[in-house]
N, C-alpha and C. Protein backbone atom coordinates (compact mmCIF):
# COMPACT_ATOMS: atom_id res chain seq x y z
N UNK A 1 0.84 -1.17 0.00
CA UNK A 1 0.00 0.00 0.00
C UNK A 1 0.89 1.24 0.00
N UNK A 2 0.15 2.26 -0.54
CA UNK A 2 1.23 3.30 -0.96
C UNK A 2 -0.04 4.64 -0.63
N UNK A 3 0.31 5.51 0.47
CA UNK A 3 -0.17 6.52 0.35
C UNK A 3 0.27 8.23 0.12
N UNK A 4 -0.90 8.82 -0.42
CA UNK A 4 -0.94 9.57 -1.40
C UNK A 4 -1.57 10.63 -0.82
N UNK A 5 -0.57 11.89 -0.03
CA UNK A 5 -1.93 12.83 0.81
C UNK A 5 -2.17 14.08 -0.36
N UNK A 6 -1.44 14.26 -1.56
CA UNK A 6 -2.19 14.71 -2.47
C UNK A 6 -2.29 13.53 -3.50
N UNK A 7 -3.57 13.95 -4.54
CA UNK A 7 -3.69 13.19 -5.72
C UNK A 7 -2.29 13.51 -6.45
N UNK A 8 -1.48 12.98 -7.14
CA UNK A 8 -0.92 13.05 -8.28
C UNK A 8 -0.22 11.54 -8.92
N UNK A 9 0.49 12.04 -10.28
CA UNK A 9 1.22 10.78 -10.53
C UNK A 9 2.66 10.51 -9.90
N UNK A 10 2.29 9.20 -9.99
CA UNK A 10 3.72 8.48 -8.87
C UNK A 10 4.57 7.48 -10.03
N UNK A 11 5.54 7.19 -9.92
CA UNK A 11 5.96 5.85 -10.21
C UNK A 11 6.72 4.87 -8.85
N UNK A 12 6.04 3.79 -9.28
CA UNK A 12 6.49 3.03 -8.02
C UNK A 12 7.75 1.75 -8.52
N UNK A 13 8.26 1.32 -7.53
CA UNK A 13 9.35 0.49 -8.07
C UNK A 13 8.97 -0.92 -7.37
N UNK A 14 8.30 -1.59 -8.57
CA UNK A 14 7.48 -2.89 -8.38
C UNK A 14 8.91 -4.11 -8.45
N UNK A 15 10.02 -4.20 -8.07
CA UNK A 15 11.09 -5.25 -8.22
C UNK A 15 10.40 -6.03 -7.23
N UNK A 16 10.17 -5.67 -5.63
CA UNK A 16 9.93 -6.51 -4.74
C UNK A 16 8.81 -7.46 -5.03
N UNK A 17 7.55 -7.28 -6.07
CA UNK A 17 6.35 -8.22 -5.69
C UNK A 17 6.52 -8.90 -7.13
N UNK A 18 6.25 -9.85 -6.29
CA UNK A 18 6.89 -11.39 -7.43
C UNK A 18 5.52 -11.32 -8.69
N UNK A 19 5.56 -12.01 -9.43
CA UNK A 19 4.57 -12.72 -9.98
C UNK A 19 4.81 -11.70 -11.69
N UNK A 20 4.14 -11.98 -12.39
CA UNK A 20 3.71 -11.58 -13.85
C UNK A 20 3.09 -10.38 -14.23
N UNK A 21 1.63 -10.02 -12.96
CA UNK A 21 0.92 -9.93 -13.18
C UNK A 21 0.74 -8.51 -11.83
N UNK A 22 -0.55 -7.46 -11.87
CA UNK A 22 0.02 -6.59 -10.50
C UNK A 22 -1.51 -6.49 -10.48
N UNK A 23 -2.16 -6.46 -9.66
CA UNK A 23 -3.72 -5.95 -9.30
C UNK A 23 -3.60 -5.24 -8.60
N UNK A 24 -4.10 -3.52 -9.34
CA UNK A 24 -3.73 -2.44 -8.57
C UNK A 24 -5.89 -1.78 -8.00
N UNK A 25 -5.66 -1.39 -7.09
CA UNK A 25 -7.00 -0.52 -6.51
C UNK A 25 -6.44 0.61 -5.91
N UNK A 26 -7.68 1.85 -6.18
CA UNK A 26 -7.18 2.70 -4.93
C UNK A 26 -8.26 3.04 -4.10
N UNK A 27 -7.91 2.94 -2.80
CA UNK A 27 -8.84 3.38 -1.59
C UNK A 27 -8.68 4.76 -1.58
N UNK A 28 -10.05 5.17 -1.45
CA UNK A 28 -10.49 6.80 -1.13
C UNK A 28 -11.03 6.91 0.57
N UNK A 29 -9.86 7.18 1.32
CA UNK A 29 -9.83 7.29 2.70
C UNK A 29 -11.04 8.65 3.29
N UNK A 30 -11.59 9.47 2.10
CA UNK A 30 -12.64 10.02 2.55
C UNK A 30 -14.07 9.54 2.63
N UNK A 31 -14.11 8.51 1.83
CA UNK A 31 -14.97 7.95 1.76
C UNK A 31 -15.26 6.42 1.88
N UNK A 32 -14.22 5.65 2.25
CA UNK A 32 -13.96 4.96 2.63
C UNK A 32 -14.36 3.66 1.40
N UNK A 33 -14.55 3.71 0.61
CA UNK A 33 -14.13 3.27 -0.72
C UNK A 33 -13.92 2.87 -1.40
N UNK A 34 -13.69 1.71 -2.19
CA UNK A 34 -12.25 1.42 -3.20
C UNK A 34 -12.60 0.82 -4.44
N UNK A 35 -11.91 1.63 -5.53
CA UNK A 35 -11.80 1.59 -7.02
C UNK A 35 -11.24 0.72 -7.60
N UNK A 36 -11.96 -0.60 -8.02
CA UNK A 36 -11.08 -1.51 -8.46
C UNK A 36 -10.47 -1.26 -10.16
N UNK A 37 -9.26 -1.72 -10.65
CA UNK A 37 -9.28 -1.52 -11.81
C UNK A 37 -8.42 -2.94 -12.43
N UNK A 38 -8.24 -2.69 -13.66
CA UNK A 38 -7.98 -4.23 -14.14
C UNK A 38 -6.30 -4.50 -13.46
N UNK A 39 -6.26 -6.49 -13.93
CA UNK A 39 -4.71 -6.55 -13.79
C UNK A 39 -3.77 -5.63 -14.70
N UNK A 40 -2.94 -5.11 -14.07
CA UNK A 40 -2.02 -5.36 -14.95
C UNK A 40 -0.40 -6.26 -15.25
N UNK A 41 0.33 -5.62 -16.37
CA UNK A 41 1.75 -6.44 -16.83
C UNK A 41 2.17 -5.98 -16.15
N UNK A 42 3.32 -6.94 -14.58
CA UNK A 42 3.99 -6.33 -14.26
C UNK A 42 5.37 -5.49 -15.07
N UNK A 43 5.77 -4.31 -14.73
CA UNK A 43 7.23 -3.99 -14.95
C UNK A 43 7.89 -3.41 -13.93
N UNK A 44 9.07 -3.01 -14.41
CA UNK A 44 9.66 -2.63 -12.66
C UNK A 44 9.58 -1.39 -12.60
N UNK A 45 9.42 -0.30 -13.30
CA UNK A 45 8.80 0.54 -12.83
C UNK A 45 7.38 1.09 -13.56
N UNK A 46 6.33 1.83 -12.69
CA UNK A 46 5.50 1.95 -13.46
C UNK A 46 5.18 2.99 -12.80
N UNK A 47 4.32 3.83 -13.68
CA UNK A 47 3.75 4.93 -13.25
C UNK A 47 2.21 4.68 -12.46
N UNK A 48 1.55 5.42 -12.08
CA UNK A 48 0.17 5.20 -11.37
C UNK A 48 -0.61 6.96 -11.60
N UNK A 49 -1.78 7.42 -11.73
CA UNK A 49 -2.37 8.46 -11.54
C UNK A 49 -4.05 7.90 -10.83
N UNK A 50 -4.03 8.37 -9.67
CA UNK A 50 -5.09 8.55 -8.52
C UNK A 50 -6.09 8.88 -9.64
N UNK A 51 -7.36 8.36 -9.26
CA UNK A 51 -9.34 8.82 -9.77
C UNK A 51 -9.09 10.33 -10.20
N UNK A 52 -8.64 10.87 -8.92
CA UNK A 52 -8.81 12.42 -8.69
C UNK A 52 -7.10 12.81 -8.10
N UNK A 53 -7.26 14.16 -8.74
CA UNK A 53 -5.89 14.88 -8.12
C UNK A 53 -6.08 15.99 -8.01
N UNK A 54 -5.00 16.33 -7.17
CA UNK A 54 -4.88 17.59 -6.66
C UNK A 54 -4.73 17.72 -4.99
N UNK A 55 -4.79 18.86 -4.33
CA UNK A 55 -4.74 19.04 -3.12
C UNK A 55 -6.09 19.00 -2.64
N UNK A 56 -6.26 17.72 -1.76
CA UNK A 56 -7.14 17.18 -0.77
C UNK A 56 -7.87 16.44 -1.43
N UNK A 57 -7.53 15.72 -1.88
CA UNK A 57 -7.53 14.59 -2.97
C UNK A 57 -6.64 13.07 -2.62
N UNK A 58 -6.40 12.67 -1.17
CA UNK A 58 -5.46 11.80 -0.82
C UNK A 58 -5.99 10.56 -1.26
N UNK A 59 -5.33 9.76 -1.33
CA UNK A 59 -5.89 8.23 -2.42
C UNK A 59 -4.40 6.92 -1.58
N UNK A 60 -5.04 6.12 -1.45
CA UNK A 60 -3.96 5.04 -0.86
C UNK A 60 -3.78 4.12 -2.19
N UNK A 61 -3.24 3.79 -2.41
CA UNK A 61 -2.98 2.60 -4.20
C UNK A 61 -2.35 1.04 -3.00
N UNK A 62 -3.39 0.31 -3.62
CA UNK A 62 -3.30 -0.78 -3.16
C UNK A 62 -2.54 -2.22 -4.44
N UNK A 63 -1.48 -2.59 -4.34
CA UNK A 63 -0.62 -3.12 -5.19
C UNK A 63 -0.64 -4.61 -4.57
N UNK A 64 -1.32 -6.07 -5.92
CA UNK A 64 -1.13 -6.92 -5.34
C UNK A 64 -0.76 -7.65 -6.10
N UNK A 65 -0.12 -8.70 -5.75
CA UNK A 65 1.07 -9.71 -6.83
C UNK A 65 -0.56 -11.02 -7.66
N UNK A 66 -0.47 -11.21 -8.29
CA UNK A 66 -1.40 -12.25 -8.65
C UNK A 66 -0.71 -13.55 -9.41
């Protein structure tokens, strides 16, 4: 889990989670929440952009190996 107290884009460095494949969501901690979206190809690095951005816009990105 990776949190985000503004919206923006990140790249994260996916070496540690094993597998092929990455199932990413993001939880909206204002509303308690969460946006599922498809698998994707893992690579080792990848970028991410939150539903919403900007300031007060915080978003947690939930990253899972499949």
């Amino acid at each position: 889990m990776i949190y985000l107290p503004v919206g923006k884009k990140i790249a994260v460095n996916t070496f540690v989670i094993r597998g092929d494949k990455i199932k990413t969501s993001w939880f909206n901690p204002r509303t308690g929440k969460t946006e599922r979206t498809n698998s994707l190809k893992k690579q080792t690095i990848m970028n991410f952009v939150p539903p919403t951005t900007g300031l007060e816009n915080d978003w947690v990105l939930i990253l899972e190996e499949i």
